[in-house]
Protein backbone atom coordinates (compact mmCIF):
# COMPACT_ATOMS: atom_id res chain seq x y z
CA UNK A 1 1.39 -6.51 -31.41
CA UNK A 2 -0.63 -3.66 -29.39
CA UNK A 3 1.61 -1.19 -28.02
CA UNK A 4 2.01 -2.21 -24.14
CA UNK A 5 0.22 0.40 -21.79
CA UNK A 6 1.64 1.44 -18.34
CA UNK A 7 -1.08 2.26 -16.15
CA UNK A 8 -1.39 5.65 -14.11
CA UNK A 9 -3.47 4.68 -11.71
CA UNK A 10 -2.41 4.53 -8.04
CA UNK A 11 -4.33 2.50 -5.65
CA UNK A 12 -7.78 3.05 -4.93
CA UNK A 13 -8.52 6.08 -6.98
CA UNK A 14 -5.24 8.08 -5.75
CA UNK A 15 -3.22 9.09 -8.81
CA UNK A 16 0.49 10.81 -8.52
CA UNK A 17 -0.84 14.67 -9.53
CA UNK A 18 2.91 15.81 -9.84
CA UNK A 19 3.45 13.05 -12.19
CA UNK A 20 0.66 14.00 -14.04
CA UNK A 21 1.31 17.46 -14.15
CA UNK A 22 4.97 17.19 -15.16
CA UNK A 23 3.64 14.57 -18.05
CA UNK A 24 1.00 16.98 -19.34
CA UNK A 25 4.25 19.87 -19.59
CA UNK A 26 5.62 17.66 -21.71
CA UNK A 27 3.39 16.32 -23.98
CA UNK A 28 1.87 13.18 -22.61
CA UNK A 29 -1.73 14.12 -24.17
CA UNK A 30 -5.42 12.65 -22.15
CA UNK A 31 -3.82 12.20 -18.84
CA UNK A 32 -6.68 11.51 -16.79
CA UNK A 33 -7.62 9.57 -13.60
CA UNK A 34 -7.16 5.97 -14.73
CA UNK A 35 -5.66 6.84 -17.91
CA UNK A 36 -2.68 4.62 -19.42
CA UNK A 37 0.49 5.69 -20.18
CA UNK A 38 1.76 4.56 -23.61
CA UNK A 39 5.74 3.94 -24.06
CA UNK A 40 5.66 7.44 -25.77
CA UNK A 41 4.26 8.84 -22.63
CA UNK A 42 6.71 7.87 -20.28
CA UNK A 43 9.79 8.24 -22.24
CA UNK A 44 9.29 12.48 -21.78
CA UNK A 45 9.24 11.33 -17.62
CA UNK A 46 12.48 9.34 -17.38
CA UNK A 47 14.35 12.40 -18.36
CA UNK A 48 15.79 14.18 -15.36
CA UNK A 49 17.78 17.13 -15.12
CA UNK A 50 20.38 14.93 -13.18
CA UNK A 51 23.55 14.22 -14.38
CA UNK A 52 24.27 11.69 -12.64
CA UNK A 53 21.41 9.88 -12.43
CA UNK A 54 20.98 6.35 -13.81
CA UNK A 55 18.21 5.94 -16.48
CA UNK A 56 17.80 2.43 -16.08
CA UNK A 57 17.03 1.95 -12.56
CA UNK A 58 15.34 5.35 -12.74
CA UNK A 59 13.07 4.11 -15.58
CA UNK A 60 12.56 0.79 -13.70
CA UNK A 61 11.63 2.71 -10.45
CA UNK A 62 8.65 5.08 -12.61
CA UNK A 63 7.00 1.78 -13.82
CA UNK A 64 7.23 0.06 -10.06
CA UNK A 65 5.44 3.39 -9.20
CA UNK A 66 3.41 3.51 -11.85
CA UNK A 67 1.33 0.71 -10.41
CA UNK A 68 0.60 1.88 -7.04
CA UNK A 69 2.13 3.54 -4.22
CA UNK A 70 5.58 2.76 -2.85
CA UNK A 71 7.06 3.57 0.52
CA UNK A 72 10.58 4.55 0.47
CA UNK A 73 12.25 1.07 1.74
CA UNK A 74 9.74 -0.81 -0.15
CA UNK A 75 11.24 0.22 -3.12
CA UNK A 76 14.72 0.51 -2.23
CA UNK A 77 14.11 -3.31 -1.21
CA UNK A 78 12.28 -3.93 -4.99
CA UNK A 79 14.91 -2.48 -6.82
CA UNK A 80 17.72 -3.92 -4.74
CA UNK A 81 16.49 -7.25 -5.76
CA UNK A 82 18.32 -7.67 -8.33
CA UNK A 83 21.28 -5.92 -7.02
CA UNK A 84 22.13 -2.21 -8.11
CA UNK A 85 24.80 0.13 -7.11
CA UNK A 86 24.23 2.05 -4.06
CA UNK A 87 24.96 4.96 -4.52
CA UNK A 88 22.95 5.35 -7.94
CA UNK A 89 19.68 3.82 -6.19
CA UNK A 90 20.03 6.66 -3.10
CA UNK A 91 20.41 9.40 -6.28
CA UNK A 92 16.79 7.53 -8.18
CA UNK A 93 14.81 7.32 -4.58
CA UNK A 94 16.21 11.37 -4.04
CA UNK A 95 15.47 11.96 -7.23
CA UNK A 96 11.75 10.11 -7.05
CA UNK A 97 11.13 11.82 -3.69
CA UNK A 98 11.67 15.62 -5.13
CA UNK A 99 9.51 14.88 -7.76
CA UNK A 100 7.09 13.97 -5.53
CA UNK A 101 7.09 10.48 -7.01
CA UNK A 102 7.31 8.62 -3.99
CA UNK A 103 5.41 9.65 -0.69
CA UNK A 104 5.72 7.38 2.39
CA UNK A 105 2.23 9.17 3.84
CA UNK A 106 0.62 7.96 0.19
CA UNK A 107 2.27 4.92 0.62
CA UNK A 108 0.55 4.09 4.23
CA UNK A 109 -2.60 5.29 3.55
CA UNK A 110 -3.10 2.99 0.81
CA UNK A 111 -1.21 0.09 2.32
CA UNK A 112 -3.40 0.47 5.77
CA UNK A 113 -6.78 0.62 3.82
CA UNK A 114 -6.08 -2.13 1.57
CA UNK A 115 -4.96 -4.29 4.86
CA UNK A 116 -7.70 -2.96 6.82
CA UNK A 117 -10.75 -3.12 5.03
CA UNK A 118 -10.33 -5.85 2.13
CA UNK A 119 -7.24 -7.87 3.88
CA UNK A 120 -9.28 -7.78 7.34
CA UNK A 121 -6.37 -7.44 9.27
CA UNK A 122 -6.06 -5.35 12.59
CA UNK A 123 -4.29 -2.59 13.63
CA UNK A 124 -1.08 -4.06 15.52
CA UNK A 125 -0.53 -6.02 12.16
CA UNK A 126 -0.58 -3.10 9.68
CA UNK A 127 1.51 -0.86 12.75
CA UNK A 128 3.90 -3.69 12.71
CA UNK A 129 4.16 -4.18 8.50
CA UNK A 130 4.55 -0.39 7.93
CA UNK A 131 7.04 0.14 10.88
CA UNK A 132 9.50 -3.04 8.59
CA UNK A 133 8.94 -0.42 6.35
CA UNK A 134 10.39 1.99 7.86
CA UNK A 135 7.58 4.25 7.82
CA UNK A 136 7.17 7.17 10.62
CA UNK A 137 5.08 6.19 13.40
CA UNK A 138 2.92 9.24 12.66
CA UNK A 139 2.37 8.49 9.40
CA UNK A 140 1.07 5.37 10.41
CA UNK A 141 -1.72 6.86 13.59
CA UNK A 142 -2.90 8.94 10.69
CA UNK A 143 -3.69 6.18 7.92
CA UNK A 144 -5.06 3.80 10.18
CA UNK A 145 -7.62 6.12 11.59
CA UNK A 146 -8.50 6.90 8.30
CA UNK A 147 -8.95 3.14 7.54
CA UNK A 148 -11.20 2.65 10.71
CA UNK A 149 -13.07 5.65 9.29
CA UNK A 150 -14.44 2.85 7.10
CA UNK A 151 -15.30 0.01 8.84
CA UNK A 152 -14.40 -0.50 12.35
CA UNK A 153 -12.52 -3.02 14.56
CA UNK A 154 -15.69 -5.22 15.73
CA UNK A 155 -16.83 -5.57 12.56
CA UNK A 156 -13.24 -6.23 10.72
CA UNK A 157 -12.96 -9.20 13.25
CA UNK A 158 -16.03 -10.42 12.73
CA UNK A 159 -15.78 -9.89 8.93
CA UNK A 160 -12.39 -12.19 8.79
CA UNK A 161 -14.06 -14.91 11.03
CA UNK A 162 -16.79 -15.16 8.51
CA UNK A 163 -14.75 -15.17 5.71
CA UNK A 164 -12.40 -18.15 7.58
CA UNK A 165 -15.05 -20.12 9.24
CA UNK A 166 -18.42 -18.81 7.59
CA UNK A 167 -21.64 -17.06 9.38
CA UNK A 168 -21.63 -19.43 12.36
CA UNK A 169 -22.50 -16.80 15.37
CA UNK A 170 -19.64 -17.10 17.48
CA UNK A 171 -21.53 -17.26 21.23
CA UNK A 172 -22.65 -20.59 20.14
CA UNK A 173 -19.50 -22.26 19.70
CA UNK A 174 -19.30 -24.70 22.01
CA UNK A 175 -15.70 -26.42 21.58
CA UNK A 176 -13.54 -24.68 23.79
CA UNK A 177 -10.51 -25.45 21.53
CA UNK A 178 -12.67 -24.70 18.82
CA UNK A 179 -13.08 -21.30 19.58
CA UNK A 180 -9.26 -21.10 21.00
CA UNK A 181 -8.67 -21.60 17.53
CA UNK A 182 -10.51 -18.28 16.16
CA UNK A 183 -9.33 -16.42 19.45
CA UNK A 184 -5.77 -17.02 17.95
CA UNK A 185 -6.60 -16.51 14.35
CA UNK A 186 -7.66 -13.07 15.03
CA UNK A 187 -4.97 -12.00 17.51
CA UNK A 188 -2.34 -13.09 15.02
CA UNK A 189 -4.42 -10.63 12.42
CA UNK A 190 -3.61 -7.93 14.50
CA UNK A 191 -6.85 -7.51 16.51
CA UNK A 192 -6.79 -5.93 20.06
CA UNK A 193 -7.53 -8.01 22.91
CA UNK A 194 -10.37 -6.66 24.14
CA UNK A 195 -11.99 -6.67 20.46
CA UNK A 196 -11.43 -10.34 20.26
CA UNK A 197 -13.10 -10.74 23.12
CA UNK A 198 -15.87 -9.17 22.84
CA UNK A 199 -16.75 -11.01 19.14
CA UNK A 200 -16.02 -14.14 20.69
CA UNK A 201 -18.30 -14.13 22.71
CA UNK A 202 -21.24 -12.31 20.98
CA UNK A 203 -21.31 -8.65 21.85
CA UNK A 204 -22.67 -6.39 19.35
């Protein structure tokens, strides 16, 4: 059987450079963006200078993170799952934020342009999903305006409505309750008010 592969790569491009870095010191050879991390790999990473640490819900937190981005309560929550001891998960998320492991900023960024321009949600959704998450309200301004930097609110909305009820132009609705309908579906994506508006009835 192939030797199983743990993949570096971070979500959309972004890889964990102090990971990397600290991999590369010792040993992990071709660690590039994209690159997979062989058992071999790893093994050097899931050996911190902490005594008290615990290796196996340390080494289960570095392949969770090895996937994509976490936020800090997003992966308390993940590896709470399947119960842990307190104390040793607050000593693995310390020890994963000093290494620079985990990154709530990362985290958001991703999470808001993943929501934003491939999910087609709006921006009191994502606000309200990362702020679950605990995640500082500052962090948040600053990854959704990087989102919008792709594709804006009008055209998010009037992405998702095409996606959920195809290329009909949405002026031309005529069923009141019809368009009700799509007036709610976007408000409960997370669309402003005013935005709604406006696509429902045909601005450009």
């Amino acid at each position: 059987m192939a030797e199983e592969k743990q993949s570096a790569w971070l979500d959309d491009g972004c890889q964990d450079q102090g990971w990397m870095d600290e991999a590369a010191e010792r040993g992990a050879d071709d660690l590039s963006f994209g690159a997979a991390l062989s058992g071999e790999d790893v093994a050097p990473l899931d050996e911190p200078e902490v005594a008290q640490l615990d290796m196996k819900l340390y080494n289960r937190a570095i392949r969770f993170l090895a996937r994509r981005p976490y936020g800090v309560m997003e992966l308390r929550r993940r590896l709470s799952r399947d119960g842990c001891d307190e104390q040793a998960l607050e000593h693995v998320l310390a020890r994963c934020l000093e290494m620079g492991y985990l990154d709530d900023a990362q985290f958001a960024e991703s999470f808001a342009r993943n929501r934003v321009v491939h999910q087609l949600y709006g921006p009191a959704r994502v606000w309200r999903d990362l702020r679950q998450l605990d995640v500082e309200k500052s962090l948040i301004e600053r990854a959704l305006s990087l989102a919008w930097e792709e594709v804006d609110q009008m055209e998010g909305a009037r992405r998702a409505l095409r996606k959920r009820y195809g290329r009909t132009v949405e002026k031309d609705v005529p069923d009141r309750r019809e368009k009700k309908r799509r007036y709610d579906f976007l408000c409960r994506r997370g669309f402003d008010y005013d935005v709604v508006w406006d696509v429902l009835e045909g601005s450009e």
